[in-house]
Protein backbone atom coordinates (compact mmCIF):
# COMPACT_ATOMS: atom_id res chain seq x y z
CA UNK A 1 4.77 31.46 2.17
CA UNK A 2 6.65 28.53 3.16
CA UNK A 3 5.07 25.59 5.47
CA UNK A 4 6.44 22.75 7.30
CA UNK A 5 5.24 20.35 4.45
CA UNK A 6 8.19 22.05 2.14
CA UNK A 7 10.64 22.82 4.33
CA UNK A 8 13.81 21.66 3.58
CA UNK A 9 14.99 17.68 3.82
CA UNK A 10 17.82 18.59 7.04
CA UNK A 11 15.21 20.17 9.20
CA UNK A 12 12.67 17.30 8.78
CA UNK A 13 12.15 15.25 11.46
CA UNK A 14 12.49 11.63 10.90
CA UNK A 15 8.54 10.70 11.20
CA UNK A 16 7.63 13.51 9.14
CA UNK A 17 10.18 13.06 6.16
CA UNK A 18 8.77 9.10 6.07
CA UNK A 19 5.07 10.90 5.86
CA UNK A 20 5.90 13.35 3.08
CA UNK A 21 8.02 10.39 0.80
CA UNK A 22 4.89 8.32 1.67
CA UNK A 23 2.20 11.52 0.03
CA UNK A 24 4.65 11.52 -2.99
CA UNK A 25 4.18 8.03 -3.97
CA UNK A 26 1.75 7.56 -7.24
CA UNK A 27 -1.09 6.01 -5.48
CA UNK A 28 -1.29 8.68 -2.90
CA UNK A 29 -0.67 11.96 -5.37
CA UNK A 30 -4.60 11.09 -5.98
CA UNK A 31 -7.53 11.19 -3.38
CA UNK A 32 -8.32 8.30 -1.95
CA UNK A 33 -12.22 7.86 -2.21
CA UNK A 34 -12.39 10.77 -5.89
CA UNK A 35 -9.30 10.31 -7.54
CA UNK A 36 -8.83 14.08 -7.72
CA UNK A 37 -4.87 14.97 -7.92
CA UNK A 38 -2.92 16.73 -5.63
CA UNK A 39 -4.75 16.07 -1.99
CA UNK A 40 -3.72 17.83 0.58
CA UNK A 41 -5.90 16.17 3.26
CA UNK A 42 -5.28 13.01 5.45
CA UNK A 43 -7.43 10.77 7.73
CA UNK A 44 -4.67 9.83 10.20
CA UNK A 45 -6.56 7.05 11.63
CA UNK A 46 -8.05 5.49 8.26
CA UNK A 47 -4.40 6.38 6.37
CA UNK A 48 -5.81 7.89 3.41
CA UNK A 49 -4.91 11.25 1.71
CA UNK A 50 -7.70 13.18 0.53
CA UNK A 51 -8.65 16.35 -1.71
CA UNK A 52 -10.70 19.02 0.19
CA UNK A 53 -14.05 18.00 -0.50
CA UNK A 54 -13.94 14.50 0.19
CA UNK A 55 -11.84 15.43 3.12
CA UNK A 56 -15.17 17.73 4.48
CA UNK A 57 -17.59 14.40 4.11
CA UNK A 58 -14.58 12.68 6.79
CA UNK A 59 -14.58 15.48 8.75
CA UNK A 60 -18.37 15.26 8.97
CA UNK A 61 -18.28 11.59 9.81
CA UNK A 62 -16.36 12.50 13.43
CA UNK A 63 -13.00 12.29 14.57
CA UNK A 64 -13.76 8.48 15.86
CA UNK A 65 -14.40 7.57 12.37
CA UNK A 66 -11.78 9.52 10.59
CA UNK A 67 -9.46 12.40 11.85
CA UNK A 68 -8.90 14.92 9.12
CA UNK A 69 -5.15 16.79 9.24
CA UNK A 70 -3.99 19.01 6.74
CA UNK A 71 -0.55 18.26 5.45
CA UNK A 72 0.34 22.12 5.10
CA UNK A 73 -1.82 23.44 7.77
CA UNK A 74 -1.93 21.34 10.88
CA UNK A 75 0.49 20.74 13.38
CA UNK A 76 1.07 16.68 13.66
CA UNK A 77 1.44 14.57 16.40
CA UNK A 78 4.05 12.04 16.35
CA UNK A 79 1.45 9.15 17.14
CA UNK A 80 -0.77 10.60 13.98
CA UNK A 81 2.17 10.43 11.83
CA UNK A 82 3.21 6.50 12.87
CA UNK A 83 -0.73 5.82 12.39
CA UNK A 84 -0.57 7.07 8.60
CA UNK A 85 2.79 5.77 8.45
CA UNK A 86 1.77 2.24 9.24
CA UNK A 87 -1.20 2.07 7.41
CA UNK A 88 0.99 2.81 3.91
CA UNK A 89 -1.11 5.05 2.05
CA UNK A 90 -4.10 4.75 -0.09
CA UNK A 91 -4.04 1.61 -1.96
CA UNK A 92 -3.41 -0.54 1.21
CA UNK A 93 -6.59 1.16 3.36
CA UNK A 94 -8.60 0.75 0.27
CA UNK A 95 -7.81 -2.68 -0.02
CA UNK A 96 -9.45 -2.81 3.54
CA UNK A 97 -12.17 -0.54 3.68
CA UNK A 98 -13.38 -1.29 0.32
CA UNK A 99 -13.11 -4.63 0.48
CA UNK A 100 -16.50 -5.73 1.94
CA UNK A 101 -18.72 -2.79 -0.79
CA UNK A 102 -21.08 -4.57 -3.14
CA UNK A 103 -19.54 -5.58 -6.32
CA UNK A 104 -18.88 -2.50 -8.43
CA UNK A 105 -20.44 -0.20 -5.74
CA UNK A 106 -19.54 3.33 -7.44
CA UNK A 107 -17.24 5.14 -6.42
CA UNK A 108 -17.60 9.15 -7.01
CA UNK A 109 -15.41 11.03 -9.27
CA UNK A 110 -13.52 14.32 -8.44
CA UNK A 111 -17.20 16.26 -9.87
CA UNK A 112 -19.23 13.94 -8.33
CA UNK A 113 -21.73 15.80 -5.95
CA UNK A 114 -22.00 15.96 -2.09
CA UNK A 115 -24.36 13.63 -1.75
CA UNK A 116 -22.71 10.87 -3.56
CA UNK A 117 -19.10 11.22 -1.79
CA UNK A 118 -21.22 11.24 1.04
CA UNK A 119 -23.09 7.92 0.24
CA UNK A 120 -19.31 6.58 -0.86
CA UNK A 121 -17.18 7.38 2.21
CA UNK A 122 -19.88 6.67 4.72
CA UNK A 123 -20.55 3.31 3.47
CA UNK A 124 -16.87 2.50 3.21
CA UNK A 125 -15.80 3.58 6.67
CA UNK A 126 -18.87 1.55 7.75
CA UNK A 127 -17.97 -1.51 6.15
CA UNK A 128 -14.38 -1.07 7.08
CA UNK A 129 -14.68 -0.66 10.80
CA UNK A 130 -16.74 -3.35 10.90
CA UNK A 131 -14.03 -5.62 8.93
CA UNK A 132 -11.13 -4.24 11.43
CA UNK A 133 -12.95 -3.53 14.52
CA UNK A 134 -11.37 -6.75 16.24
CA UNK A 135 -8.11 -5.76 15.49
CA UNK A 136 -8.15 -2.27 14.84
CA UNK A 137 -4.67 -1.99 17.43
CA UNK A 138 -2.62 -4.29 15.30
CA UNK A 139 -4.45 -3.86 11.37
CA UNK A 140 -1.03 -5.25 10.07
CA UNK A 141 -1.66 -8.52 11.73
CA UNK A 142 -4.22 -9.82 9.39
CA UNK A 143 -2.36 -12.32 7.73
CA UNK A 144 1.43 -13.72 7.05
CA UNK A 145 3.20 -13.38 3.46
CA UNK A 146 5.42 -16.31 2.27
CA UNK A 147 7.88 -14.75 -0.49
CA UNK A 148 9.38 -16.85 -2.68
CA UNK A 149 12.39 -15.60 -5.24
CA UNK A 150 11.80 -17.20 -8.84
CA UNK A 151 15.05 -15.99 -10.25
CA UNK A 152 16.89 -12.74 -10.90
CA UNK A 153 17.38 -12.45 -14.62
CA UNK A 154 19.61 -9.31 -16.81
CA UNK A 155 20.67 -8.17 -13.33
CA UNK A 156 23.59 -5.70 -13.60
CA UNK A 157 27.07 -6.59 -13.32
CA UNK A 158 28.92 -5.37 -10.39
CA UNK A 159 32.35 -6.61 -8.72
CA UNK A 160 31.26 -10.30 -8.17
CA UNK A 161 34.44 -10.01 -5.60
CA UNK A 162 33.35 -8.13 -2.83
CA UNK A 163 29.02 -8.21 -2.71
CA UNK A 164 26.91 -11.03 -3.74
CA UNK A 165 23.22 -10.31 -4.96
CA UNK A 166 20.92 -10.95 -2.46
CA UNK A 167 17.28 -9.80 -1.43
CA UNK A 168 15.96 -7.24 0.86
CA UNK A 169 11.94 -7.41 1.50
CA UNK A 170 10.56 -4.59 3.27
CA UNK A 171 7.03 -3.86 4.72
CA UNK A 172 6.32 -1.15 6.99
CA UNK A 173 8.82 -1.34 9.24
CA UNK A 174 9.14 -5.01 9.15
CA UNK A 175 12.51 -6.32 7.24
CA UNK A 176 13.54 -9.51 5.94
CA UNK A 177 16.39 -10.34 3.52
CA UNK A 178 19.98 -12.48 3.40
CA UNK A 179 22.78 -10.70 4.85
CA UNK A 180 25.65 -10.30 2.50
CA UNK A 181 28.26 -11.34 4.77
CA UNK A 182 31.32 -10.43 2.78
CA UNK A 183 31.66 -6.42 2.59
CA UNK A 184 29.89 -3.31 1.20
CA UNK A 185 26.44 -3.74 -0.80
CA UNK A 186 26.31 -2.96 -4.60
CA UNK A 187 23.00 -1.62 -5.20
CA UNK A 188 21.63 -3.73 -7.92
CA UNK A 189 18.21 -1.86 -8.42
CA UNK A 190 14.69 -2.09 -6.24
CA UNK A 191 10.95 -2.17 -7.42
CA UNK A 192 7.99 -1.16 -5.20
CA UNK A 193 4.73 -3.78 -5.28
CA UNK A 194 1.26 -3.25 -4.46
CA UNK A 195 -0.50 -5.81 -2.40
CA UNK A 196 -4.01 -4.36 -2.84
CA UNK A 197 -4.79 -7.13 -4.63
CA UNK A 198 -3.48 -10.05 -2.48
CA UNK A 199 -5.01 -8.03 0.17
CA UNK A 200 -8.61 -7.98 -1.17
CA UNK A 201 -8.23 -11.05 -2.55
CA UNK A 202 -7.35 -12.39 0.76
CA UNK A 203 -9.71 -11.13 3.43
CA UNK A 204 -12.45 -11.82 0.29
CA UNK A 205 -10.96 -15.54 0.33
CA UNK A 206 -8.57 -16.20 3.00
CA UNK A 207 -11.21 -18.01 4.81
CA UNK A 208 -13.13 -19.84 2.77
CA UNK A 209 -12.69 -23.34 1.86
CA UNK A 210 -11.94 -23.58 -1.92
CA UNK A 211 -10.54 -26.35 -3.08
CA UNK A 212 -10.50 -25.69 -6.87
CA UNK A 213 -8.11 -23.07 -8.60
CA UNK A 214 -9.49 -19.26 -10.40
CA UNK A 215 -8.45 -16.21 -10.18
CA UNK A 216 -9.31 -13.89 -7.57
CA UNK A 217 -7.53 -10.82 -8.41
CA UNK A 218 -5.01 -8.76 -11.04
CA UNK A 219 -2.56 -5.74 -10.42
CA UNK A 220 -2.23 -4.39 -14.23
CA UNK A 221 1.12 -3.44 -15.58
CA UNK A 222 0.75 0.41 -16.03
CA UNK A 223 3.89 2.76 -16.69
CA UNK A 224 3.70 3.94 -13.22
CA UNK A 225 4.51 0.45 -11.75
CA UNK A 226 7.35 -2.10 -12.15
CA UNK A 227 5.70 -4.87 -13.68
CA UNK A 228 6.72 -6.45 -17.05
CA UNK A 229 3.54 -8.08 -17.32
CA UNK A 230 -0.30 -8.33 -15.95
CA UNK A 231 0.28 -9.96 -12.53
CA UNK A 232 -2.73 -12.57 -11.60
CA UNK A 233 -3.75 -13.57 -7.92
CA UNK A 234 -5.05 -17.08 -8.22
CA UNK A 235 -6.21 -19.77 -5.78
CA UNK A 236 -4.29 -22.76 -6.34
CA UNK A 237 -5.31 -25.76 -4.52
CA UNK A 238 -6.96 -23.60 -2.03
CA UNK A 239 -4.15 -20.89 -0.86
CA UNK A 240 -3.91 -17.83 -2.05
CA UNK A 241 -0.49 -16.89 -4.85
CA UNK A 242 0.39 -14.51 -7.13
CA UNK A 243 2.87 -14.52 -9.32
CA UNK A 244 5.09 -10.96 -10.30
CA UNK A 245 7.46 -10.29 -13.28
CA UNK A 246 9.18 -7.07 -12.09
CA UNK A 247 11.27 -4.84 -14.02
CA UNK A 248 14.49 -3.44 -11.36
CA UNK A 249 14.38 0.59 -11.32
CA UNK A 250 17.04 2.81 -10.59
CA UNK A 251 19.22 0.46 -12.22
CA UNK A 252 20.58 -0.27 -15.85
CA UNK A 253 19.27 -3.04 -16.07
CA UNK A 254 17.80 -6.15 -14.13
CA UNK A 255 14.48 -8.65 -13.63
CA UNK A 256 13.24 -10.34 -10.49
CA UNK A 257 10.54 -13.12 -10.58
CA UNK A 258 8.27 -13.53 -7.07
CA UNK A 259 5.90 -15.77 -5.90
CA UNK A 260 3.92 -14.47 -2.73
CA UNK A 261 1.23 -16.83 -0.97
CA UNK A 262 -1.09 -15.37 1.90
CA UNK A 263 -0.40 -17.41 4.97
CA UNK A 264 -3.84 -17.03 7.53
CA UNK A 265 -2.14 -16.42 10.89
CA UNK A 266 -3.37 -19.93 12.68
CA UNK A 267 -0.74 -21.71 10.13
């Protein structure tokens, strides 16, 4: 039996297309809070996708707390979607809601028992509201991100004539990047990067007054990702950088070198 979820890319509407490319990404093809693959759950107001048990302890908690939809089941609404949308999937709401656990609180594993997702999720969405409850409206708004482009290295060649390499950043629905005023753009590869750690890192740090440097955080190179290499989050004379070495995909070849510093929004 066919459902919405796999109907067919033409009939999709726009909002719902963006929500089933979002469930396909690697860090959402696992439960948020168990790790178990293949969830098929989502808390539309936390932005997490879930596998059925961990999705009953949400349910339990109350709609306030955390709306469960199913992604094959439920009919959506449009505002449900943009909340999920917005939020960007696992990885980023983690980066929130677990940010303020103890130091290696557990997390439970997809055989864990009841009564330790319970313990998990309820303590998360605890110390998550808490962290976002003064701007739970605008969650985005926590912070400003200053990108800086090393260098491009290996890039691919294309017709140097008509389209000069240039930069497009893109978060949410926010956009930045040089216009290539001459003609048509030559695709000259993209790579996706996770901010969970600059995140954590930064409502961990981003108001604290440390004037030495250390590192705060690490996003490990893994096959799933784009990095060449570890990349660190470090406090350097008290702001917040890390430094990426990214490998271009969907291109023959092609490196690009970043340097992202968390901004607190009074600056």
């Amino acid at each position: 039996m066919s459902s919405q979820y796999d109907r067919p890319d033409k009939t999709v509407p726009g909002k719902w297309k963006k929500l089933r490319d979002l469930s396909m990404k690697s860090d959402n093809r696992i439960c948020a809070d168990c790790s178990a693959p293949d969830p098929k759950w989502v808390s539309a107001n936390i932005g997490v996708f879930l596998c059925l048990k961990c999705s009953e302890v949400h349910r339990s908690l109350g709609v306030d707390t955390s709306k469960v939809l199913s992604l094959t089941l439920d009919e959506w609404s449009e505002s449900d979607m943009e909340s999920v949308i917005e939020v960007g999937g696992n990885s980023y709401a983690n980066s929130i809601y677990e940010a303020f656990l103890p130091r290696n609180y557990p997390k439970p594993k997809p055989d864990s028992s009841e009564e330790d997702r319970t313990k998990f999720i309820s303590s998360a969405s605890t110390f998550g509201s808490k962290s976002t409850k003064k701007n739970v409206e605008t969650r985005q708004f926590i912070g400003n991100l200053k990108v800086k482009v090393v260098r491009g290295s290996k890039l691919a060649v294309r017709d140097m004539l008509t389209s000069d390499p240039y930069v497009v950043l893109m978060l949410g629905q926010q956009q930045v990047y040089d216009h290539d005023v001459i003609s048509a753009d030559d695709i000259m590869g993209e790579a996706e990067i996770d901010l969970q750690a600059m995140i954590t890192a930064a409502l961990a740090f981003g108001d604290s007054d440390i004037p030495g440097n250390m590192q705060v955080g690490k996003w490990l190179k893994t096959s799933d990702n784009a990095l060449v290499e570890d990349s660190l989050v470090n406090i350097v004379n008290g702001r917040i950088k890390q430094e990426l070495h990214l490998k271009l995909q969907n291109v023959e070849s092609g490196e690009m070198e970043l340097e992202l510093e968390w901004l607190p929004l009074d600056e």
